[in-house]
PDB file of N, CA and C in Angstrom:
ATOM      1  N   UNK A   1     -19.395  45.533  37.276  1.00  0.00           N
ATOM      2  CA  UNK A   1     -18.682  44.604  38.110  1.00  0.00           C
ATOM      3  C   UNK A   1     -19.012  43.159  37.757  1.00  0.00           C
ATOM      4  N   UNK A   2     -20.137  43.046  37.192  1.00  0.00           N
ATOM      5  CA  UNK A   2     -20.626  41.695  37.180  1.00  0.00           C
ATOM      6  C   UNK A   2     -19.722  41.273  35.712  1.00  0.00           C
ATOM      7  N   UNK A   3     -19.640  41.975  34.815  1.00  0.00           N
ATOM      8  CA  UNK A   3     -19.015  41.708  33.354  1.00  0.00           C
ATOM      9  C   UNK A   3     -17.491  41.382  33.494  1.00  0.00           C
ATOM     10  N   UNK A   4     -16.844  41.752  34.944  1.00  0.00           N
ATOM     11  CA  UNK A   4     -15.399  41.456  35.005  1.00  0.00           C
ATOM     12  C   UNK A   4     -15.773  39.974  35.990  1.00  0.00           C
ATOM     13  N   UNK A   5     -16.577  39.969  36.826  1.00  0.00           N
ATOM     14  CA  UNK A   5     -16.415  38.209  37.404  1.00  0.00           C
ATOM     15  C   UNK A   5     -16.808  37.411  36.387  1.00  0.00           C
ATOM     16  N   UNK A   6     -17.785  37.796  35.466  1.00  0.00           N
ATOM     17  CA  UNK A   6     -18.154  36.538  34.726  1.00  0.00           C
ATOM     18  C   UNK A   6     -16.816  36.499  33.370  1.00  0.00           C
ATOM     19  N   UNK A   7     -16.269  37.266  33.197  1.00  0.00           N
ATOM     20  CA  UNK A   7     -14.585  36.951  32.256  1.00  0.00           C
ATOM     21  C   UNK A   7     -13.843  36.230  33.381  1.00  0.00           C
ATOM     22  N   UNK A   8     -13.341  36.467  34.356  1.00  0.00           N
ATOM     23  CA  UNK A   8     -12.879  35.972  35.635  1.00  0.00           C
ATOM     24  C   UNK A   8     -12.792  34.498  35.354  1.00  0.00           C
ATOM     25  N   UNK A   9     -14.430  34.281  35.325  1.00  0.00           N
ATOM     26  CA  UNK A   9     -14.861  33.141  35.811  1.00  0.00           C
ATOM     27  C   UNK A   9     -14.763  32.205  34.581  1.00  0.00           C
ATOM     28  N   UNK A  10     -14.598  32.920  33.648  1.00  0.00           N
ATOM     29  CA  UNK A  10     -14.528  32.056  32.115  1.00  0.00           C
ATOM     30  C   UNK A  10     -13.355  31.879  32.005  1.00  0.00           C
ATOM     31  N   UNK A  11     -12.375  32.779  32.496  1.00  0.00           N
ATOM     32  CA  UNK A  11     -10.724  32.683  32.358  1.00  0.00           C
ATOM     33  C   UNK A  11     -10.286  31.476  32.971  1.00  0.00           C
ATOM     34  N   UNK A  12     -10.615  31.529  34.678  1.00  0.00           N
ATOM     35  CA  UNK A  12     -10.362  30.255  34.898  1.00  0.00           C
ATOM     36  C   UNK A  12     -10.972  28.803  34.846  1.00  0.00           C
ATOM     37  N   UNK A  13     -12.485  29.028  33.909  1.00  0.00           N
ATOM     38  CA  UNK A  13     -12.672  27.717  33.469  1.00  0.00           C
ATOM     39  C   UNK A  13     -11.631  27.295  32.531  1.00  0.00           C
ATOM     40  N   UNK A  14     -11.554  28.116  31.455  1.00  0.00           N
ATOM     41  CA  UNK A  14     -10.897  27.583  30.375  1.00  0.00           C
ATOM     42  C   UNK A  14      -9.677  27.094  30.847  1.00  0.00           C
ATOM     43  N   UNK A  15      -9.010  27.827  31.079  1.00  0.00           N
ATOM     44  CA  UNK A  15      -7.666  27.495  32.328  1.00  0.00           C
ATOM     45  C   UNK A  15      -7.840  26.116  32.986  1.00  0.00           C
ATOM     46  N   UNK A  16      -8.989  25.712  33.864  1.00  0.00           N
ATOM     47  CA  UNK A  16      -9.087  24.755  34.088  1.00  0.00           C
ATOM     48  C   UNK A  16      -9.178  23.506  33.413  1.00  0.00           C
ATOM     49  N   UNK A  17     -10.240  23.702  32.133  1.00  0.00           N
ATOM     50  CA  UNK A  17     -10.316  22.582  31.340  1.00  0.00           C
ATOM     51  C   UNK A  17      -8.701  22.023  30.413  1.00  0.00           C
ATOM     52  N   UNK A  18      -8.223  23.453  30.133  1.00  0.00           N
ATOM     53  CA  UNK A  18      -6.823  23.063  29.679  1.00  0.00           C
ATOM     54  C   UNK A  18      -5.373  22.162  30.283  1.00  0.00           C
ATOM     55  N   UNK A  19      -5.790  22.617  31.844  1.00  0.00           N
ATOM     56  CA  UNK A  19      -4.910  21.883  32.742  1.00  0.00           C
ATOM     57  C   UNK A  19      -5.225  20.564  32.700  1.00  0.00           C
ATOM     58  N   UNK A  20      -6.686  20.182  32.788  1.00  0.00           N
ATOM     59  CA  UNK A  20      -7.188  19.325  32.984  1.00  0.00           C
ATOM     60  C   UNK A  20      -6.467  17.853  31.707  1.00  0.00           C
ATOM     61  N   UNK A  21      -6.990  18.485  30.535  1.00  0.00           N
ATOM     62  CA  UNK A  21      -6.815  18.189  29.416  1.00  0.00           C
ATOM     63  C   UNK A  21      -5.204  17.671  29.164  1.00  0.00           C
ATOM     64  N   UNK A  22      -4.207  18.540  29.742  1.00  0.00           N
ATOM     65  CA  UNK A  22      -2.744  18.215  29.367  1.00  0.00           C
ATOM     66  C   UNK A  22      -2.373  16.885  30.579  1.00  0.00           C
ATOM     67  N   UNK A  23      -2.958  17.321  31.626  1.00  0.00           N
ATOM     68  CA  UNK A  23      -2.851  16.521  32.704  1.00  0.00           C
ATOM     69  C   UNK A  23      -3.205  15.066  32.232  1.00  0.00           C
ATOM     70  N   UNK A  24      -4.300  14.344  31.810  1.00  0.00           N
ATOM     71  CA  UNK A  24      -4.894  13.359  30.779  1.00  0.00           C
ATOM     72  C   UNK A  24      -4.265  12.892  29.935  1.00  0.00           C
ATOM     73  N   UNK A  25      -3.650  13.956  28.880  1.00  0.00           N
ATOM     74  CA  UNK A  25      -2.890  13.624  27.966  1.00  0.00           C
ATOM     75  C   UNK A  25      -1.308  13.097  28.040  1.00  0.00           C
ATOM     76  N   UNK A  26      -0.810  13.719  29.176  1.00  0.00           N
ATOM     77  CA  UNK A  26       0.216  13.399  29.578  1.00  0.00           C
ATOM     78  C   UNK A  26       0.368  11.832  30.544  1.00  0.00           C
ATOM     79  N   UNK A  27      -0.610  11.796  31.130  1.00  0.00           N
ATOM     80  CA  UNK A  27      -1.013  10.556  31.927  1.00  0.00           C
ATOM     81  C   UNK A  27      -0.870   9.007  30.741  1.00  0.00           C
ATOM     82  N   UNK A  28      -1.644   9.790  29.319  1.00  0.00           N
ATOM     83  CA  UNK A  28      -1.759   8.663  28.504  1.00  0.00           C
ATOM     84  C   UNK A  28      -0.200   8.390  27.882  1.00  0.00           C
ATOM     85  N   UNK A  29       0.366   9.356  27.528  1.00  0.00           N
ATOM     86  CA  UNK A  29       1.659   9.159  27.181  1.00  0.00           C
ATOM     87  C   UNK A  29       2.957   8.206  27.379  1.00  0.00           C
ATOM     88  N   UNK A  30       3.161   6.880  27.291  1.00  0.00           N
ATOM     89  CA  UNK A  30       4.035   6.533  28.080  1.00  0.00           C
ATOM     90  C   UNK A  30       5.840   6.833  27.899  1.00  0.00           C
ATOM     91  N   UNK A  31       5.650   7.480  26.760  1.00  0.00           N
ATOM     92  CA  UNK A  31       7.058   8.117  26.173  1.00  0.00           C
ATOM     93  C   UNK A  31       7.427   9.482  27.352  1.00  0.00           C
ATOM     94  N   UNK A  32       6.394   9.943  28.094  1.00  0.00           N
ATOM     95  CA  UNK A  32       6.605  11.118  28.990  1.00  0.00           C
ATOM     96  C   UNK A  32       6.902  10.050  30.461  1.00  0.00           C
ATOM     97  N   UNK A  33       8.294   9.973  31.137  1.00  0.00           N
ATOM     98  CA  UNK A  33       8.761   9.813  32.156  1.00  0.00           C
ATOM     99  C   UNK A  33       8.827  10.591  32.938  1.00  0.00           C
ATOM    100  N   UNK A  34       9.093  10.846  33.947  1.00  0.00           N
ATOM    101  CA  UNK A  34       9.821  11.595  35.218  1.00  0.00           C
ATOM    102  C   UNK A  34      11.218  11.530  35.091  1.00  0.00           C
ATOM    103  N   UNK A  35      12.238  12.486  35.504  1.00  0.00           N
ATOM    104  CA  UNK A  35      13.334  12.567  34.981  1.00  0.00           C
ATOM    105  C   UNK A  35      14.355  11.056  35.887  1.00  0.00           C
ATOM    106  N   UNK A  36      13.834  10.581  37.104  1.00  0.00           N
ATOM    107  CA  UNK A  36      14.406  10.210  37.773  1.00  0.00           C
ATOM    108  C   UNK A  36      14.039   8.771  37.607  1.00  0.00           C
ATOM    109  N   UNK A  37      13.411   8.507  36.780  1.00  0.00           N
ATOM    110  CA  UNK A  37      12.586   7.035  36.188  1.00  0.00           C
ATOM    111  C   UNK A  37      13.659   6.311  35.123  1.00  0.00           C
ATOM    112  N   UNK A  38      14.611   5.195  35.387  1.00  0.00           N
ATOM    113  CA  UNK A  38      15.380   5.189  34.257  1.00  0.00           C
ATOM    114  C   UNK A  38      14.479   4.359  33.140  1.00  0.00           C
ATOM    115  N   UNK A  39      15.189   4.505  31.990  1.00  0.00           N
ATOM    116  CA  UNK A  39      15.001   4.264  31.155  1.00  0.00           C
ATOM    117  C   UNK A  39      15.181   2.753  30.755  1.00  0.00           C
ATOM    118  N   UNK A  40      14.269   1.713  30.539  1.00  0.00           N
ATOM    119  CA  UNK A  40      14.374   0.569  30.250  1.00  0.00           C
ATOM    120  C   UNK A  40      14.679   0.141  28.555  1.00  0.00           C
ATOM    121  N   UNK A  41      16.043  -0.275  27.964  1.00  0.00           N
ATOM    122  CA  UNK A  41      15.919  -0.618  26.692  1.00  0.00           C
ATOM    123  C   UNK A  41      15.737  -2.476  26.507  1.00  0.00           C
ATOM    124  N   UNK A  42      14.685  -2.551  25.458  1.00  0.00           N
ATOM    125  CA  UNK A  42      14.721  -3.986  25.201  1.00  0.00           C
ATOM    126  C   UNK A  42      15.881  -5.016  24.037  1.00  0.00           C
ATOM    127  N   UNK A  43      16.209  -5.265  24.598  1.00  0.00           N
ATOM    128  CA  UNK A  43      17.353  -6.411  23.666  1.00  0.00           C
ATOM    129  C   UNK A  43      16.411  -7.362  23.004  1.00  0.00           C
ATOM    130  N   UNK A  44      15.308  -7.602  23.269  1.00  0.00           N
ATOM    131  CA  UNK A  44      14.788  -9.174  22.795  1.00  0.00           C
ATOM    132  C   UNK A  44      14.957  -8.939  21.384  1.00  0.00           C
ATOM    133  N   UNK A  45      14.832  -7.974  20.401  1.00  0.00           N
ATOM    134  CA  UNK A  45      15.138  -8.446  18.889  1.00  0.00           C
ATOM    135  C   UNK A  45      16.857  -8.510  18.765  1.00  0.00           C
ATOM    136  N   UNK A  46      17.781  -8.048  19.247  1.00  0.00           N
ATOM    137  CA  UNK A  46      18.998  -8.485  18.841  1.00  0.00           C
ATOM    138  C   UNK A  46      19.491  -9.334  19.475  1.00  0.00           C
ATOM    139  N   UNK A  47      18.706  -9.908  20.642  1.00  0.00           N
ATOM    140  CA  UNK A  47      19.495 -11.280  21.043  1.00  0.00           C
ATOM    141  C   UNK A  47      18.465 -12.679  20.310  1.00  0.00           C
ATOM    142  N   UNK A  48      17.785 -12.531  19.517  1.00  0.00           N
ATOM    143  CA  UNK A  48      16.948 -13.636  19.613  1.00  0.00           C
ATOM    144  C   UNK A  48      17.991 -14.295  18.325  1.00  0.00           C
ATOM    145  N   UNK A  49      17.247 -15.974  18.160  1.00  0.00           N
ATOM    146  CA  UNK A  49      17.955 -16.705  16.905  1.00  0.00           C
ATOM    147  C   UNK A  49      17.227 -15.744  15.745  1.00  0.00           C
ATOM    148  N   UNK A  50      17.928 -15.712  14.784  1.00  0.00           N
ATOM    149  CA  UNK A  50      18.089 -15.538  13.474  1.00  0.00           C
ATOM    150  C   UNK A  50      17.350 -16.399  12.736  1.00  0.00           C
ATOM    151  N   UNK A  51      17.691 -17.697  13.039  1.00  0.00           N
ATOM    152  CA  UNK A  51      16.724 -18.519  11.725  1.00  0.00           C
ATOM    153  C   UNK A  51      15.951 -19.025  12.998  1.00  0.00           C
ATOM    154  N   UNK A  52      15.015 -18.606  12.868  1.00  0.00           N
ATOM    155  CA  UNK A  52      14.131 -19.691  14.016  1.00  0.00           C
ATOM    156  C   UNK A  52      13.275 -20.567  13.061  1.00  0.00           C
ATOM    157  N   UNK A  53      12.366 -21.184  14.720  1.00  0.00           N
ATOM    158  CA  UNK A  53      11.828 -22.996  13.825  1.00  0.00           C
ATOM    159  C   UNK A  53      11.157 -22.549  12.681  1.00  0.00           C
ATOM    160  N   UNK A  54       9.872 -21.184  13.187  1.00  0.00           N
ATOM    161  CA  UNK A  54       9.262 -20.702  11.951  1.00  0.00           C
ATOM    162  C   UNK A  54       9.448 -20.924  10.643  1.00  0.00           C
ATOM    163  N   UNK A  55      10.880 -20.388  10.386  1.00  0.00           N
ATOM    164  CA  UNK A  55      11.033 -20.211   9.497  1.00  0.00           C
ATOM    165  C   UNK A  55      11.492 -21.247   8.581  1.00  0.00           C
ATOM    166  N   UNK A  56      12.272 -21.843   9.151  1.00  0.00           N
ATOM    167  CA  UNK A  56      13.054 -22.991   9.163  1.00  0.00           C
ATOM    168  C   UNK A  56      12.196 -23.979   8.639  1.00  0.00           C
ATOM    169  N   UNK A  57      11.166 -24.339   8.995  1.00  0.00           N
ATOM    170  CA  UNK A  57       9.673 -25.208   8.218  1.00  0.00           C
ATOM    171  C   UNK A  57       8.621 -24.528   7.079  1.00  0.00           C
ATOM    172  N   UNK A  58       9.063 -23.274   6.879  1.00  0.00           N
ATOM    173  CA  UNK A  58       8.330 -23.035   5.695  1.00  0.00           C
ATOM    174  C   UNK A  58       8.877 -22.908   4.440  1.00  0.00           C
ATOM    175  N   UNK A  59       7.869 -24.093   3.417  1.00  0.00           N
ATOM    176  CA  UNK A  59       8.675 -23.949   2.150  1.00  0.00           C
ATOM    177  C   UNK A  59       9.040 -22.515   1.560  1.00  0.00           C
ATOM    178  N   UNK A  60       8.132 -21.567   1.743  1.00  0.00           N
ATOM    179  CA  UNK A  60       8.605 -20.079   1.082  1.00  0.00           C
ATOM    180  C   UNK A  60       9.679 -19.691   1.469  1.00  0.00           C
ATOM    181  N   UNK A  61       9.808 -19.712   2.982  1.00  0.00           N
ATOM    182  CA  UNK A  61      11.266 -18.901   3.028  1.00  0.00           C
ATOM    183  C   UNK A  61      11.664 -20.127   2.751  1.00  0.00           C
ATOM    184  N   UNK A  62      12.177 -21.485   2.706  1.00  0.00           N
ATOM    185  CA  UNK A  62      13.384 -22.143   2.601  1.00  0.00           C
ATOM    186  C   UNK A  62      13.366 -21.975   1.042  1.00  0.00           C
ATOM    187  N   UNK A  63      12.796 -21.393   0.023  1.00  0.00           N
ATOM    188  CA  UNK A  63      12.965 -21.175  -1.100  1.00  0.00           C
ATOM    189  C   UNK A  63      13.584 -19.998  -1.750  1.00  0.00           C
ATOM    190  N   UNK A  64      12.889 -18.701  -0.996  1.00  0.00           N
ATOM    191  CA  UNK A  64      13.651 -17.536  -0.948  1.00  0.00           C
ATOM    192  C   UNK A  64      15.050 -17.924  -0.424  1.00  0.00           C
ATOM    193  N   UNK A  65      15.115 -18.646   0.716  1.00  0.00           N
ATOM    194  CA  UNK A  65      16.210 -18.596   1.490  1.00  0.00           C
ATOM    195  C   UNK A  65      17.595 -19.216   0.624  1.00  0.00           C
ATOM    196  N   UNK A  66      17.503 -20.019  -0.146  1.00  0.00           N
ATOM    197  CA  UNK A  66      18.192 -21.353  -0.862  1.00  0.00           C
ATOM    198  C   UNK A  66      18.279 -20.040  -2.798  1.00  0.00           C
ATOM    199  N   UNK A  67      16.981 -19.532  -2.773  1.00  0.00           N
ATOM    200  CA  UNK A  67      17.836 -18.180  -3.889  1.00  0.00           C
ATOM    201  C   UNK A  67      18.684 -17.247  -3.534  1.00  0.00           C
ATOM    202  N   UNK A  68      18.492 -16.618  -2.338  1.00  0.00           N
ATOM    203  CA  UNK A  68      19.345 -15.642  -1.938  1.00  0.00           C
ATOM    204  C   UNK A  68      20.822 -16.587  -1.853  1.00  0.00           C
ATOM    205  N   UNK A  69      21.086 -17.577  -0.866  1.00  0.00           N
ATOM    206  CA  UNK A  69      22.302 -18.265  -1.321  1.00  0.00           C
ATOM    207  C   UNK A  69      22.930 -18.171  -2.505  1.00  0.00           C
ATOM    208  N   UNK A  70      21.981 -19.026  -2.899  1.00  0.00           N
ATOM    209  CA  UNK A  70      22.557 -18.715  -4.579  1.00  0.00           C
ATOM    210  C   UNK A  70      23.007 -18.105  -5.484  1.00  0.00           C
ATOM    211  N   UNK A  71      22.109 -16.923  -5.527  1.00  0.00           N
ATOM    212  CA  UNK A  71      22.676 -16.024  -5.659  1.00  0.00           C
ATOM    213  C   UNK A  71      23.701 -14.920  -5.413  1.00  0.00           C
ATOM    214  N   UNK A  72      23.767 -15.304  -3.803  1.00  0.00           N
ATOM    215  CA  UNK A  72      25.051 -14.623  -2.964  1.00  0.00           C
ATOM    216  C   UNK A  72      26.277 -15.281  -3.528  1.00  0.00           C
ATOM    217  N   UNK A  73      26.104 -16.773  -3.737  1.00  0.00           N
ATOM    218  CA  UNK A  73      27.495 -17.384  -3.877  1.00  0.00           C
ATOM    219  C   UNK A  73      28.334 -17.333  -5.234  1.00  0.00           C
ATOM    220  N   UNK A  74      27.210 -16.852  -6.186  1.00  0.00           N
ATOM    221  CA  UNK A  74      27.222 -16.423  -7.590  1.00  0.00           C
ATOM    222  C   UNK A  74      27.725 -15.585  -7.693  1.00  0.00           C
ATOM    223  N   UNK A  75      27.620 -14.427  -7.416  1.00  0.00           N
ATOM    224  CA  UNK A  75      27.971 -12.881  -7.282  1.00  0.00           C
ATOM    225  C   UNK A  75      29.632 -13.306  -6.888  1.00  0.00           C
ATOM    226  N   UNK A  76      29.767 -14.093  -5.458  1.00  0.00           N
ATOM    227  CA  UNK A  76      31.147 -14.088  -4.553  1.00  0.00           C
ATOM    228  C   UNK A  76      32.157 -14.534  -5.712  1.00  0.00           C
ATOM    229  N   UNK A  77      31.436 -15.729  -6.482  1.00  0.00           N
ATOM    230  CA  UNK A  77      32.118 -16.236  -7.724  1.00  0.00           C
ATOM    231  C   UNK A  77      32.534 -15.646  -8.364  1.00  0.00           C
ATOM    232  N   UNK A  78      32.217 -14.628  -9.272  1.00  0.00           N
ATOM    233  CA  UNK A  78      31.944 -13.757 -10.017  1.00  0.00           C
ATOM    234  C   UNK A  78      32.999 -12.946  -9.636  1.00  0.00           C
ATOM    235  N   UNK A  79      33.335 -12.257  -8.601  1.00  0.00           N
ATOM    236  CA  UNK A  79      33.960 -11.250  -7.968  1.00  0.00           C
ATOM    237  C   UNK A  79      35.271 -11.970  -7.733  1.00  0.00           C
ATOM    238  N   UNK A  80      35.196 -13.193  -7.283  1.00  0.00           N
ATOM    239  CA  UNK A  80      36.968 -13.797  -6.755  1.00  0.00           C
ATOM    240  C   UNK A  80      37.408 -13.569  -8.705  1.00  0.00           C
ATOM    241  N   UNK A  81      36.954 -14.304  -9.475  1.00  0.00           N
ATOM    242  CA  UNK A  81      37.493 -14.333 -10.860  1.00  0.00           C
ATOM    243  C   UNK A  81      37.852 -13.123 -11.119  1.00  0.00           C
ATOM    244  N   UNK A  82      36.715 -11.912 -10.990  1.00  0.00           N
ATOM    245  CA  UNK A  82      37.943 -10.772 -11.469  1.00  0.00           C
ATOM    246  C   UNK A  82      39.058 -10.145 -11.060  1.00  0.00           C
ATOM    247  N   UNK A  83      38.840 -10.422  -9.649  1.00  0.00           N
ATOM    248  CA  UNK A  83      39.809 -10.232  -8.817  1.00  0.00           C
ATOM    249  C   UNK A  83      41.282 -11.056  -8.863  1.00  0.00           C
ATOM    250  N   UNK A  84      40.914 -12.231  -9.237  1.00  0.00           N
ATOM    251  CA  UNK A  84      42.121 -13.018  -9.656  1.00  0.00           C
ATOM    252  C   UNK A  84      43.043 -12.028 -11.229  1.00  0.00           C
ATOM    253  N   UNK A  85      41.484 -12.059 -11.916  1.00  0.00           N
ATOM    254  CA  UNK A  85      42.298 -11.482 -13.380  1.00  0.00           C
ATOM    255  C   UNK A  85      42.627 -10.561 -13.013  1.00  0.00           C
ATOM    256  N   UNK A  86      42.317  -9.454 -11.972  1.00  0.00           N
ATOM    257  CA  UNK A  86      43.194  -7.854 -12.088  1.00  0.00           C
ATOM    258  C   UNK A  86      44.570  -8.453 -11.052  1.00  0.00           C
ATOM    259  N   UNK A  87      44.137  -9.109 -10.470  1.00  0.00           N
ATOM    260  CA  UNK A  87      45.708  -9.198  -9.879  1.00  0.00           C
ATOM    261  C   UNK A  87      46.734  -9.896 -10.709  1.00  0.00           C
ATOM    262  N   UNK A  88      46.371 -10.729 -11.651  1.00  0.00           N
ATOM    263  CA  UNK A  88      47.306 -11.347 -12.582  1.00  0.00           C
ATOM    264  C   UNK A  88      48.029 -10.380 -13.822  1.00  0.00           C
ATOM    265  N   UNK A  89      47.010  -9.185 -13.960  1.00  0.00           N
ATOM    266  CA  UNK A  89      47.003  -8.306 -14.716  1.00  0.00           C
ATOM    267  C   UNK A  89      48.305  -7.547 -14.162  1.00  0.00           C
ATOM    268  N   UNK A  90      48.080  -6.867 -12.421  1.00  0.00           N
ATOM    269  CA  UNK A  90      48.798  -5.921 -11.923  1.00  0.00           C
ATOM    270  C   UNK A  90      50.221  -6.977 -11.706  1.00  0.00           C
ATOM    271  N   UNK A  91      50.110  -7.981 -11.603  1.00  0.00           N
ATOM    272  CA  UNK A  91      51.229  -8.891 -11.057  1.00  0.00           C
ATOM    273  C   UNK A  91      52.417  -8.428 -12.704  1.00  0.00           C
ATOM    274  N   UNK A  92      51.802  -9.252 -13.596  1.00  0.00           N
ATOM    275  CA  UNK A  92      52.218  -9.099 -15.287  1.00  0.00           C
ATOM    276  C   UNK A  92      52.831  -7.469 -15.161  1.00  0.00           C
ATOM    277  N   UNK A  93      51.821  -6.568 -15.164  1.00  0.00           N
ATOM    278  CA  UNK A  93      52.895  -5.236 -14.871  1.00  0.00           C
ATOM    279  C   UNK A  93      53.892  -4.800 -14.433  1.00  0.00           C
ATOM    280  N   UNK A  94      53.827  -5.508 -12.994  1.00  0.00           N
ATOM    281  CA  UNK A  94      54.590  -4.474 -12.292  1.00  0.00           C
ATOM    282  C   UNK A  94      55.905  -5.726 -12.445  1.00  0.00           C
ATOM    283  N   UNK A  95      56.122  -7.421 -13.164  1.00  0.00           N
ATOM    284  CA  UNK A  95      57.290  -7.824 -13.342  1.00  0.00           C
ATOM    285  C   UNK A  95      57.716  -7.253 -14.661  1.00  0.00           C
ATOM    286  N   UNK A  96      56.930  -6.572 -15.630  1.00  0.00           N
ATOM    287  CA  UNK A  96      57.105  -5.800 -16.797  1.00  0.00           C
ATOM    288  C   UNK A  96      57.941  -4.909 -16.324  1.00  0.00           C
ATOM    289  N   UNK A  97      56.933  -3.684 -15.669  1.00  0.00           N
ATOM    290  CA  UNK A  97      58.230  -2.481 -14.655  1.00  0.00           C
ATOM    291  C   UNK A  97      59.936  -2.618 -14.250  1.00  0.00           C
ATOM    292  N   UNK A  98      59.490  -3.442 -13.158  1.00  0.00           N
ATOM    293  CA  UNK A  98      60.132  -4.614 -12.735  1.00  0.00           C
ATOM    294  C   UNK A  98      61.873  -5.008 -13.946  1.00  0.00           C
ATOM    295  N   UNK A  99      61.254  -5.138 -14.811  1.00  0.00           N
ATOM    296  CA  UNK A  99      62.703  -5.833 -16.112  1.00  0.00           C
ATOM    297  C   UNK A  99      62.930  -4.356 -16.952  1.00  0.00           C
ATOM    298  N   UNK A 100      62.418  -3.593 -16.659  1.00  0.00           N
ATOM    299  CA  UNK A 100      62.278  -2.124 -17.661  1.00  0.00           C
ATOM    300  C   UNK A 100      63.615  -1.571 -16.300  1.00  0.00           C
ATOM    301  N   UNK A 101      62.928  -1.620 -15.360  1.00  0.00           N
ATOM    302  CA  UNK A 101      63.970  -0.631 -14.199  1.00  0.00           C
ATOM    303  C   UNK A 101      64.915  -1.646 -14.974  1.00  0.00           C
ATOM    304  N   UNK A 102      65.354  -2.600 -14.663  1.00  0.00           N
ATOM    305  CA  UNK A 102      66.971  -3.589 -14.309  1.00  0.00           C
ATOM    306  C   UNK A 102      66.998  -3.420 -15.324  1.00  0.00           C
ATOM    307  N   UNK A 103      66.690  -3.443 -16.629  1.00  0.00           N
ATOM    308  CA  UNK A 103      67.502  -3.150 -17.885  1.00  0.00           C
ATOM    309  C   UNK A 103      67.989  -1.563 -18.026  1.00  0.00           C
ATOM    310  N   UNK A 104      67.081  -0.843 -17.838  1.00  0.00           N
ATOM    311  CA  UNK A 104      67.541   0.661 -18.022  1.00  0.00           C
ATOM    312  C   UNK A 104      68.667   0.625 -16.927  1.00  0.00           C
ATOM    313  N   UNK A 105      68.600   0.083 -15.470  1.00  0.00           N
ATOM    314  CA  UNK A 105      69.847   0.043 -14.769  1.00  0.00           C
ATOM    315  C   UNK A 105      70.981  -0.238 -15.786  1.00  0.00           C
ATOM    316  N   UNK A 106      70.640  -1.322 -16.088  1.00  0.00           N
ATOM    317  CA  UNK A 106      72.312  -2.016 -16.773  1.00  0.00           C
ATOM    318  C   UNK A 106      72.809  -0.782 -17.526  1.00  0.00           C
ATOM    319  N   UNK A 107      71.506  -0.411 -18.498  1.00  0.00           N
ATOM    320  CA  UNK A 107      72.422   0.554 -19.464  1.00  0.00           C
ATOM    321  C   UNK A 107      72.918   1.735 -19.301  1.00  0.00           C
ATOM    322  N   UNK A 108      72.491   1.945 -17.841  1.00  0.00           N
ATOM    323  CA  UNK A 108      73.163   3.537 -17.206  1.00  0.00           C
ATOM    324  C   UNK A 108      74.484   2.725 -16.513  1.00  0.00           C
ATOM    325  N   UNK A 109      74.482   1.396 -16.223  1.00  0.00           N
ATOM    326  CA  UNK A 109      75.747   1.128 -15.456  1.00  0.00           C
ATOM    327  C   UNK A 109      76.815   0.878 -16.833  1.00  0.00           C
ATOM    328  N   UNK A 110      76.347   0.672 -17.773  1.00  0.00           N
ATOM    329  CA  UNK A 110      77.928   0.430 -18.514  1.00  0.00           C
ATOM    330  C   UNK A 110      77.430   1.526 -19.307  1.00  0.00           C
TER     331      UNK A 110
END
């Protein structure tokens, strides 16, 4: 009799220390709410300025900042020109097309 209270008695220590333990752990958690607790989201990084003073006074970023330009506006350059040449290209075609139909017209009309 004594060998089943003292398992008993170990069952519900352990039991106890485990409750104990999740109870603690859960306490520390602040990602674990109550279902009826709403949920607070923070805006402060997508409403704040973009270039703040920080940054705005340091030579590094205003150096990075003034390459990336540069380079952005380079690239934009770069891209309107070909874009001009393929459209001058497709333009040239399609008045090519364009005189191919109306001539082959004529020669099916007479």
């Amino acid at each position: 009799m004594k060998l089943h209270y003292s398992k008993i008695f170990l069952f519900f220590l352990r039991l106890n220390i485990l409750l104990t333990l999740y109870q603690i752990y859960n306490n520390n958690e602040p990602h674990i709410t109550p279902h009826h607790t709403p949920i607070y989201i923070s805006r402060v990084l997508s409403e704040c300025n973009i270039q703040s003073l920080n940054y705005d006074n340091d030579p590094q970023m205003k150096k990075v900042m003034n390459t990336f330009n540069r380079q952005t506006s380079q690239r934009l350059r770069k891209y309107d020109e070909r874009m001009k040449d393929k459209r001058q290209k497709r333009k040239e075609e399609r008045d090519k097309n364009i005189e191919k139909i109306i001539e082959k017209d004529k020669w099916t009309n007479h």
